[in-house]
Protein backbone atom coordinates (compact mmCIF):
# COMPACT_ATOMS: atom_id res chain seq x y z
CA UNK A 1 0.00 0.00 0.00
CA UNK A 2 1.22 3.42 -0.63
CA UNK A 3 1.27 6.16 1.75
CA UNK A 4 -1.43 8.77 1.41
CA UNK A 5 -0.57 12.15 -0.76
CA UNK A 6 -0.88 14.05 2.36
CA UNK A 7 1.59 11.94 4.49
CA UNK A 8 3.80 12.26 1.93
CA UNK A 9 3.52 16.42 2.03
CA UNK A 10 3.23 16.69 5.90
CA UNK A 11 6.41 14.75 5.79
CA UNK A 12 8.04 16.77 3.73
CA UNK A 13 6.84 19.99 5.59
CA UNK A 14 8.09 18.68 8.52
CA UNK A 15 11.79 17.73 7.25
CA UNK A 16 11.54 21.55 5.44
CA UNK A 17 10.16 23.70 8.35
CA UNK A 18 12.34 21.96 11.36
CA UNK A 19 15.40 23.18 8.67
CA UNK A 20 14.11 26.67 8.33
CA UNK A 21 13.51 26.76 12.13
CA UNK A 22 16.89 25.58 13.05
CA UNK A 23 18.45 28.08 10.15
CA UNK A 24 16.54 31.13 11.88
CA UNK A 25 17.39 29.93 15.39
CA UNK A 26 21.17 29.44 14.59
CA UNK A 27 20.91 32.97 12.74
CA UNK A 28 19.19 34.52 15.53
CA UNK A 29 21.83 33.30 18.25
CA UNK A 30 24.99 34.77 15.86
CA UNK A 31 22.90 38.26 15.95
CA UNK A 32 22.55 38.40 19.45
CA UNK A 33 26.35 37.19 20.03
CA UNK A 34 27.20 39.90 17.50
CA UNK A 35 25.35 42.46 18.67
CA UNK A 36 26.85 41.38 22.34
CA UNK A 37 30.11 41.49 21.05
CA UNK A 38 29.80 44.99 18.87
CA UNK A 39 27.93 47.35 21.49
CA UNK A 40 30.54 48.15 23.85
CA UNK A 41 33.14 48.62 21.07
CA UNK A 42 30.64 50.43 19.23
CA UNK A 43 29.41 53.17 21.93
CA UNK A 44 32.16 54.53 23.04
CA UNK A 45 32.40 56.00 26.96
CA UNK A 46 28.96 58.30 27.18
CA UNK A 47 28.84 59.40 30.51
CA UNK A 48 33.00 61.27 29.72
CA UNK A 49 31.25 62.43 26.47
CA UNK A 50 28.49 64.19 28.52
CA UNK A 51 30.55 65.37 31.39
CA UNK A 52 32.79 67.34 28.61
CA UNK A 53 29.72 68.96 27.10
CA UNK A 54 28.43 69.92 30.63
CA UNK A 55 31.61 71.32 31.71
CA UNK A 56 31.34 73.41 28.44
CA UNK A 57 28.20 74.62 29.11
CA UNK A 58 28.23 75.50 32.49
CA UNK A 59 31.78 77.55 32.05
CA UNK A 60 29.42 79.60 28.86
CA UNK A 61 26.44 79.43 31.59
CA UNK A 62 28.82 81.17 34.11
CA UNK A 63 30.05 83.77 31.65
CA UNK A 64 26.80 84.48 29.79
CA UNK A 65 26.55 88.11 28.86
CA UNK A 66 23.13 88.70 27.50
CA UNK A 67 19.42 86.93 28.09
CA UNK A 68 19.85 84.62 24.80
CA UNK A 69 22.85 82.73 25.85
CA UNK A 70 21.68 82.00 29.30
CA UNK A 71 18.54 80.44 28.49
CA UNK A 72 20.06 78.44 25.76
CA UNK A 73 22.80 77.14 28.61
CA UNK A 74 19.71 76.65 31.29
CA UNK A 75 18.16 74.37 28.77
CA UNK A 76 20.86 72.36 27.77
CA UNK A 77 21.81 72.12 31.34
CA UNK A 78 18.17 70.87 32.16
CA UNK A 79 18.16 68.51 29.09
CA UNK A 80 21.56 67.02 29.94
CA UNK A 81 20.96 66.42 33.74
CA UNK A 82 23.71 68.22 34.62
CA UNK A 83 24.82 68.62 37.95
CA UNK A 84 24.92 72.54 38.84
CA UNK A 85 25.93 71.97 42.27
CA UNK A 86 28.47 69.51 41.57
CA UNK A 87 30.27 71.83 39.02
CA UNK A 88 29.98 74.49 41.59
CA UNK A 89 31.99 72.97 44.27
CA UNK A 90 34.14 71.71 41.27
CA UNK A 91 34.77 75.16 40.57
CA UNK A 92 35.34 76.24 44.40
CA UNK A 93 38.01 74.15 44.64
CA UNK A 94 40.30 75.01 41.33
C-alpha cells in the first residue's frame, strides 16, 4: 500500500520547516552574540562624552553676557541632567 498524498507532504513539511527553524534559530543566536560582542566597542564611553559637554556649558552658563545665551545654557543644562551643584563645588576648589 502506498502512503497517502498528504503523508507524503506533511512529511516533507516537517523535514523543510524543522530546517528553516533551526536556520533562523542558529541565525538569531549569531545576531545576538554579534550584537553582544559589537555594542561596547561600538558606543564609546557616554557618561566622559556628557561630562565634557556639561563642563562646556556650564563655564558659557557662568560667563553668559546677555538673556539669549543663558537660556540656551539653562536648557541644555536641564536637558543634559547636569549637575549645577556639583560643578559648583568643582569650581570652588580650582
Amino acid at each position: 500500500m502506498q502512503p497517502d498524498a498528504t503523508v507524503v507532504v506533511a512529511r516533507q513539511n516537517l523535514i523543510w520547516f524543522s530546517a528553516a527553524g533551526l536556520f533562523m534559530v542558529a541565525m538569531m543566536v549569531l545576531t545576538i552574540v554579534t550584537i553582544s560582542y559589537m555594542v561596547p566597542v561600538a558606543i564609546p564611553d557616554a557618561g566622559q562624552e556628557q561630562r565634557q559637554i556639561c563642563d562646556r556649558v556650564f563655564k558659557d552658563f557662568m560667563a553668559t553676557e546677555n538673556l539669549v545665551d543663558l537660556e540656551r545654557a539653562k536648557f541644555i543644562i536641564d536637558r543634559l541632567n547636569c549637575s549645577v551643584a556639583r560643578r559648583l563645588k568643582r569650581q570652588e576648589g580650582e
